[in-house]
C-alpha atoms as a PDB file:
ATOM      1  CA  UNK A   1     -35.692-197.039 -82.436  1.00  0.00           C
ATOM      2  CA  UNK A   2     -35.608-199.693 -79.475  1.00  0.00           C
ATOM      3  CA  UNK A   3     -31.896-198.626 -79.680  1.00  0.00           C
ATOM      4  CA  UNK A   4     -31.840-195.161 -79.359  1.00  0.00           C
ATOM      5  CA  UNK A   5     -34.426-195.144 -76.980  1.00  0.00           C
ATOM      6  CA  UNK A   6     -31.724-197.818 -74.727  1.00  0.00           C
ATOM      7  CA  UNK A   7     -28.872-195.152 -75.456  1.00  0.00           C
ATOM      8  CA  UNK A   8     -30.973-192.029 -73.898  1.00  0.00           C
ATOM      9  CA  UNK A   9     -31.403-193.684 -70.854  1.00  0.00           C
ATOM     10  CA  UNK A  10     -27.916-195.068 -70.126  1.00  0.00           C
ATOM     11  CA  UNK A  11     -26.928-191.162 -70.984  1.00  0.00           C
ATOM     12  CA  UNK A  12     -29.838-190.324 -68.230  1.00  0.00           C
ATOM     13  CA  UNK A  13     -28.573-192.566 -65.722  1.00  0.00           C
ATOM     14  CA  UNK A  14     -24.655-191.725 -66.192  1.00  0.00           C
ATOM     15  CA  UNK A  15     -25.730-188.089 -65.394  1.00  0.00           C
ATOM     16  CA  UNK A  16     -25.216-187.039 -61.581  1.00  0.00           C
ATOM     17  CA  UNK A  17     -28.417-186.225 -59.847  1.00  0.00           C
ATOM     18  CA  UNK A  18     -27.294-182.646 -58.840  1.00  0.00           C
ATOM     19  CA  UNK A  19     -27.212-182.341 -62.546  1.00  0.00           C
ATOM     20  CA  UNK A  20     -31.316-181.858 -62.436  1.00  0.00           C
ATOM     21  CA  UNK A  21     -31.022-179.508 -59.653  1.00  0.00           C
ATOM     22  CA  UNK A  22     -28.547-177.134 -61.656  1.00  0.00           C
ATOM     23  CA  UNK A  23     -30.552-177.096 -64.515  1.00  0.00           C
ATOM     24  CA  UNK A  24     -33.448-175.872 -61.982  1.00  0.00           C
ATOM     25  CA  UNK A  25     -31.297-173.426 -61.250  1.00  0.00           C
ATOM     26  CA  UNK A  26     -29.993-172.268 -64.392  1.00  0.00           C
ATOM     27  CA  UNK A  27     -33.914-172.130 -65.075  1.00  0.00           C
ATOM     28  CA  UNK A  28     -34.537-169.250 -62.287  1.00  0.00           C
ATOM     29  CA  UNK A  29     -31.220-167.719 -63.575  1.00  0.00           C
ATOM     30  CA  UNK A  30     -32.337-167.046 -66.629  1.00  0.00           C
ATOM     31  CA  UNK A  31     -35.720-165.885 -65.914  1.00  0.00           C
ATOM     32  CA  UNK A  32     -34.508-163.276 -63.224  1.00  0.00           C
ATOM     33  CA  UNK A  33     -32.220-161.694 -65.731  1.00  0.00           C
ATOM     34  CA  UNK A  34     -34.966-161.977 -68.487  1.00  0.00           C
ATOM     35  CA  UNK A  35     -37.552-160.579 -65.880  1.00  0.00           C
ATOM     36  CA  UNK A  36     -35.081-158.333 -64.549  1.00  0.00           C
ATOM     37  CA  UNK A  37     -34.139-156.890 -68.146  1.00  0.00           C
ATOM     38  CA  UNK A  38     -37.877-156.490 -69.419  1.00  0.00           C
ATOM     39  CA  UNK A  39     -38.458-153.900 -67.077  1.00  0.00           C
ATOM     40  CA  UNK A  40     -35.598-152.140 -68.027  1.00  0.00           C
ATOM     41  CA  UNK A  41     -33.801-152.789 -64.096  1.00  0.00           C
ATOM     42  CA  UNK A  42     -30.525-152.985 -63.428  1.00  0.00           C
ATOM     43  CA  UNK A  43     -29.059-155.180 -60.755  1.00  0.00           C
ATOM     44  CA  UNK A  44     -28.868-152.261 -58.083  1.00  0.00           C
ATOM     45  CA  UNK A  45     -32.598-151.480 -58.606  1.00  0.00           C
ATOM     46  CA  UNK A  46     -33.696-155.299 -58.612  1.00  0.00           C
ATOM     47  CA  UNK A  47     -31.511-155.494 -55.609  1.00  0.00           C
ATOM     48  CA  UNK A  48     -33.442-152.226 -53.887  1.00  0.00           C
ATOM     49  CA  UNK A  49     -36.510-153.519 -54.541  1.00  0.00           C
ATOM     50  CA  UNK A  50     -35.870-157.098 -52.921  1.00  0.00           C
ATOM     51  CA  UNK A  51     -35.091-155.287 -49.861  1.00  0.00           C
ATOM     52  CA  UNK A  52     -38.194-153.257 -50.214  1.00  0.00           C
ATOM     53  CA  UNK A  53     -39.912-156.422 -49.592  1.00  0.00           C
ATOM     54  CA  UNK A  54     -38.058-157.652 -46.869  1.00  0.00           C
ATOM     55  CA  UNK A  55     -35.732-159.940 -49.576  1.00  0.00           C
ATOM     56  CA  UNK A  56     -32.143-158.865 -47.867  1.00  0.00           C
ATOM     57  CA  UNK A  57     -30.053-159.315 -51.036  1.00  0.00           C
ATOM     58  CA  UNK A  58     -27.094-157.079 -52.876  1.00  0.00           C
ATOM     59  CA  UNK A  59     -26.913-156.154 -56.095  1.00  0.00           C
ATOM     60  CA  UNK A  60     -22.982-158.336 -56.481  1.00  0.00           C
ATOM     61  CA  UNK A  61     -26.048-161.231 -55.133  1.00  0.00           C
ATOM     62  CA  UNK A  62     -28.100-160.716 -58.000  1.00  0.00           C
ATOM     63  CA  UNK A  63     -25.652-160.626 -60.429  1.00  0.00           C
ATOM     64  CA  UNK A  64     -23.717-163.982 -59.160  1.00  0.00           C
ATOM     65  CA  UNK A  65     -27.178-165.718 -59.106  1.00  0.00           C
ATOM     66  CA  UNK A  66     -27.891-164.691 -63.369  1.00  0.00           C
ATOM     67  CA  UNK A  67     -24.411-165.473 -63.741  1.00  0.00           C
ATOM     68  CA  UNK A  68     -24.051-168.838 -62.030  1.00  0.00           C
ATOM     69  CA  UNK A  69     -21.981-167.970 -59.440  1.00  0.00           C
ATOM     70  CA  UNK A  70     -24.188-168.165 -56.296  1.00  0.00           C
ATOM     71  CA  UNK A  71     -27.121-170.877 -56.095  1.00  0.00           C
ATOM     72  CA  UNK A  72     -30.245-169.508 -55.351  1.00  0.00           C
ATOM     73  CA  UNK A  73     -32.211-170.848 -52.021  1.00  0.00           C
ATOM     74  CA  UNK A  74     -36.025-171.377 -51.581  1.00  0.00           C
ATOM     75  CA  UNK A  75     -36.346-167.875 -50.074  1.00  0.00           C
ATOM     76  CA  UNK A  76     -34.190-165.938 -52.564  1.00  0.00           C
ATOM     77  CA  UNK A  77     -36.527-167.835 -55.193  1.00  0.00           C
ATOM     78  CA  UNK A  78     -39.556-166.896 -53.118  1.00  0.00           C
ATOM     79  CA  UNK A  79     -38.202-163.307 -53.348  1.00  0.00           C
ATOM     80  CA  UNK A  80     -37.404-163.154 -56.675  1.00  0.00           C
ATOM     81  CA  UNK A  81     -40.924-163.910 -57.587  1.00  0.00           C
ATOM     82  CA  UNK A  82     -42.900-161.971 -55.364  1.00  0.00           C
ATOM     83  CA  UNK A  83     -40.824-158.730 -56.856  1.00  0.00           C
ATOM     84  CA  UNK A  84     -41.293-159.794 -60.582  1.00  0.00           C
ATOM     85  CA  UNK A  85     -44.735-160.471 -59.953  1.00  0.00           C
ATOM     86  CA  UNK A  86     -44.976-164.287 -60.793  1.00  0.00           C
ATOM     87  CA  UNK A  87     -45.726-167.202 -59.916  1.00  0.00           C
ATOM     88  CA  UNK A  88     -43.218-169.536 -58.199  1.00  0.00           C
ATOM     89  CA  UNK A  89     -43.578-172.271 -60.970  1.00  0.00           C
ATOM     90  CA  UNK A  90     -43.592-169.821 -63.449  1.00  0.00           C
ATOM     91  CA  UNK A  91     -39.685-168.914 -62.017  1.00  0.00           C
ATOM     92  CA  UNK A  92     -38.307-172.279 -62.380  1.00  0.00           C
ATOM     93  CA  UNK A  93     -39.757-172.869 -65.838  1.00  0.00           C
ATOM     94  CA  UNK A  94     -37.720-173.933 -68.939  1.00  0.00           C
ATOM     95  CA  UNK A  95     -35.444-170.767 -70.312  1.00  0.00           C
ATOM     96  CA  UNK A  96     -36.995-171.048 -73.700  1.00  0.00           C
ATOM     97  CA  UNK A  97     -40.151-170.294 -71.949  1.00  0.00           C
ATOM     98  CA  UNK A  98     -39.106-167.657 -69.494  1.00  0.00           C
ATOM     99  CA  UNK A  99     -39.428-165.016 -71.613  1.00  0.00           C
ATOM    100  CA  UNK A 100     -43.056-165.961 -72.170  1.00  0.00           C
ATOM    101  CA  UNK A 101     -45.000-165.893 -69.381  1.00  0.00           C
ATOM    102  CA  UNK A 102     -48.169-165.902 -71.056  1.00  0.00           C
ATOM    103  CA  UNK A 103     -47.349-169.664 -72.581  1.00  0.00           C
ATOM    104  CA  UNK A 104     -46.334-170.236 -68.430  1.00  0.00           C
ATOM    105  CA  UNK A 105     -49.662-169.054 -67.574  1.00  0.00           C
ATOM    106  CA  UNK A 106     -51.639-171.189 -70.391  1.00  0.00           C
ATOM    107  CA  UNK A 107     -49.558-174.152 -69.509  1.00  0.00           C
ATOM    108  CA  UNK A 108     -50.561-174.099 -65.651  1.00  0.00           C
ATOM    109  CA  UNK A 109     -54.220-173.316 -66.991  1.00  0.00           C
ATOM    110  CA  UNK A 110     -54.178-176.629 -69.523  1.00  0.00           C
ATOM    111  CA  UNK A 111     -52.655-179.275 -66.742  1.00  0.00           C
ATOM    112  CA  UNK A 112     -55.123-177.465 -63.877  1.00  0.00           C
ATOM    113  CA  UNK A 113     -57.943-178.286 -66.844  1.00  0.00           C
ATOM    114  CA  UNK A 114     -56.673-181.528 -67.396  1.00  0.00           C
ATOM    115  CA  UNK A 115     -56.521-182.541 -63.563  1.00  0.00           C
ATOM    116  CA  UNK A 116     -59.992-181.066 -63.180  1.00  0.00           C
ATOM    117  CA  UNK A 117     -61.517-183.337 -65.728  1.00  0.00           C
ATOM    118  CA  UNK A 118     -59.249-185.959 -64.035  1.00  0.00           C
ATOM    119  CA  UNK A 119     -61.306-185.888 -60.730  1.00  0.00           C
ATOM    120  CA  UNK A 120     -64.519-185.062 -62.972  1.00  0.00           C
ATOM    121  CA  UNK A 121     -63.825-188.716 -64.425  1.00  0.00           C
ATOM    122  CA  UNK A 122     -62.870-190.587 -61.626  1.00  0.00           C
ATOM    123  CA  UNK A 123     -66.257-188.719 -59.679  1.00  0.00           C
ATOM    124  CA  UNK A 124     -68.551-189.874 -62.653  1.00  0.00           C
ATOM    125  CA  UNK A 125     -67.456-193.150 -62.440  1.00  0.00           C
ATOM    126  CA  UNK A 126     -67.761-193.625 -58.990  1.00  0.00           C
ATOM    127  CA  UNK A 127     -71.988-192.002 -59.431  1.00  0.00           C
ATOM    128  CA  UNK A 128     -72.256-195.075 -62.070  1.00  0.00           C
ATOM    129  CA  UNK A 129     -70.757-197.725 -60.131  1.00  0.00           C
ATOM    130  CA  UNK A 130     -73.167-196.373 -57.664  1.00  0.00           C
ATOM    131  CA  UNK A 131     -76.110-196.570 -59.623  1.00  0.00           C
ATOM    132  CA  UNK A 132     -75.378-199.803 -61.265  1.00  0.00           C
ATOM    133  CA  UNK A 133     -74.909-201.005 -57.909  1.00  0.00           C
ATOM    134  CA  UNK A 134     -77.911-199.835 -57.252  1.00  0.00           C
ATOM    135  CA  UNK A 135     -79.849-200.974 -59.900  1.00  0.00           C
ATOM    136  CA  UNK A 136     -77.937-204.295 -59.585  1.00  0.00           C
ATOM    137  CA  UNK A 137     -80.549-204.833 -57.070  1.00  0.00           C
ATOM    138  CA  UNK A 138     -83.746-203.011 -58.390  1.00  0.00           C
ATOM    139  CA  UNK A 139     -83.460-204.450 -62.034  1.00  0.00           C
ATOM    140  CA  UNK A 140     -87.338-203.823 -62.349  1.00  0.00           C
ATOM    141  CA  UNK A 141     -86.237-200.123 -62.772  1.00  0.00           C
ATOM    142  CA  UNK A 142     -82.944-200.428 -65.006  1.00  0.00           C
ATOM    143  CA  UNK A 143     -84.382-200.126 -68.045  1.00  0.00           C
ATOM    144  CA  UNK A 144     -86.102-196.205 -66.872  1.00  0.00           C
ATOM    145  CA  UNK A 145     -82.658-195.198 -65.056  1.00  0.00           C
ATOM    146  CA  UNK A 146     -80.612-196.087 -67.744  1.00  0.00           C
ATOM    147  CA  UNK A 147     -83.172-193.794 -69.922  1.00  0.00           C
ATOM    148  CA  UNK A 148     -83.429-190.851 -68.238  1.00  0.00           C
ATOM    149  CA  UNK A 149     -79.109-191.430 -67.471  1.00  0.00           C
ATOM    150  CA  UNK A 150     -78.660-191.232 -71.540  1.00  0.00           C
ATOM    151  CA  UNK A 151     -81.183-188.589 -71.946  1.00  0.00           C
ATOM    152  CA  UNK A 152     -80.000-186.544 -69.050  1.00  0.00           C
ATOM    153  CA  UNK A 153     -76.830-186.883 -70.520  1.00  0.00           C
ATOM    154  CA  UNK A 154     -77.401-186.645 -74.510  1.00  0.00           C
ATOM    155  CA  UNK A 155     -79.092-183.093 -73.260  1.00  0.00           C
ATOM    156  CA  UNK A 156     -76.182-181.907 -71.602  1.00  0.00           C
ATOM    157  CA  UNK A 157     -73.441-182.823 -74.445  1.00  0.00           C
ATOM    158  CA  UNK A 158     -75.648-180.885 -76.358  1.00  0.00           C
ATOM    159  CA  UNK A 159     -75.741-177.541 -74.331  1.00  0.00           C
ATOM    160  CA  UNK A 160     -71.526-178.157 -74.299  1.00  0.00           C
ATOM    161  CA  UNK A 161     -71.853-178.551 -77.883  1.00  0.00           C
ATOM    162  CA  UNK A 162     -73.607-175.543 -78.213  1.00  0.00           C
ATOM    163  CA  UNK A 163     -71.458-173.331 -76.302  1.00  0.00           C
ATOM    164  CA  UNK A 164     -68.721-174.658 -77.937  1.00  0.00           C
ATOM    165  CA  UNK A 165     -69.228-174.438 -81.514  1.00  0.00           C
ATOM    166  CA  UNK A 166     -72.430-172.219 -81.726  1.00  0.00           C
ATOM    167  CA  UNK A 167     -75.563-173.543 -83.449  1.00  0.00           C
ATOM    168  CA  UNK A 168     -75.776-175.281 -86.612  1.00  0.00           C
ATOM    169  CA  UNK A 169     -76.713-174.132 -89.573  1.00  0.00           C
ATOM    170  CA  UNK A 170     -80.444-173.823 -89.613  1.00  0.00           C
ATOM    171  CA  UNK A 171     -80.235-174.322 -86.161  1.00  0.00           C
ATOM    172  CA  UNK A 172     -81.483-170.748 -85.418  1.00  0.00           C
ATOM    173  CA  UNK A 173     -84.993-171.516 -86.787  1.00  0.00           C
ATOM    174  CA  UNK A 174     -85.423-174.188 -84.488  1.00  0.00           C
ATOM    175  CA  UNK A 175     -83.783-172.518 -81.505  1.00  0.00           C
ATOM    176  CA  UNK A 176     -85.950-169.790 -82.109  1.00  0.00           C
ATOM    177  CA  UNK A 177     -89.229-171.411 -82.248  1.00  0.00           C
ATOM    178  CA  UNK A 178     -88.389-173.284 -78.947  1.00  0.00           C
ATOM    179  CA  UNK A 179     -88.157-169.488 -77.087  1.00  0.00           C
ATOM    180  CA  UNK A 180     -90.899-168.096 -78.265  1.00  0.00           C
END
């Protein structure tokens, strides 16, 4: 395994830089004539309505950017996405994904998710260094703090619980009873 993994990087390394770069732009290629073709546009009307939107581009442009011949620039990208609709990351996503801007769209939502709960970590364990800090130096209190800290908490993975998977069986009785 060692080996192979050994053999993928020398093949990595061997590869010219500008290699990434035209892959990027294969990418937004690919997606403009996906994009372009889902709407049922041809290159002329693509082409008009770049212009519309201040995007100065012809449709021979268009069609030498899907077909490799012309590299695309920040503000042709920039273009390109405003008329389609989309999101500039979305444009430069892999072409087995371009067609599926949904997935694009879930995949931003999942790493945004995973960055927020990336911050939420690092904040909660910055509020209990703080407290044990704190209580470092009160230790006649610890032992209430770190009670109401686990039953402050144990109360709150429960609501998340809750909203997550619904109650539990029998559940409803008890829930119920609680309301009323």
């Amino acid at each position: 395994m060692h080996r192979y993994e050994r053999k993928e990087v020398a093949v990595a390394e061997e590869e010219p830089s500008e290699g990434v770069l035209l892959s990027g732009e294969a990418n937004v290629a690919t997606r403009i004539r996906v994009e372009r073709e889902a709407r049922g546009w041809s290159t002329n009307a693509l082409s008009d309505r770049l212009n519309d939107a201040g995007f100065e581009m012809n449709p021979s442009a268009v069609w030498r950017i899907e077909n490799g011949k012309r590299r695309i620039n920040l503000d042709d990208a920039i273009g390109f996405a405003e008329v389609f609709g989309i999101d500039l990351r979305n444009l430069v996503g892999p072409p087995q994904l371009a067609a599926k801007a949904r997935a694009m769209e879930l995949i931003d939502e999942v790493v945004d998710a995973f960055r927020a709960t990336q911050r939420a970590n690092m904040a909660f364990t910055e509020a209990r260094d703080a407290l044990d800090a704190y209580l470092a130096e009160h230790p006649d209190i610890r032992e209430e703090a770190d009670i109401m800290v686990s039953n402050a908490m144990a109360e709150e993975a429960g609501k998340t619980m809750l909203k997550m998977h619904g109650p539990s069986p029998g559940d409803d009785d008890a829930h119920s009873a609680d309301e009323a």
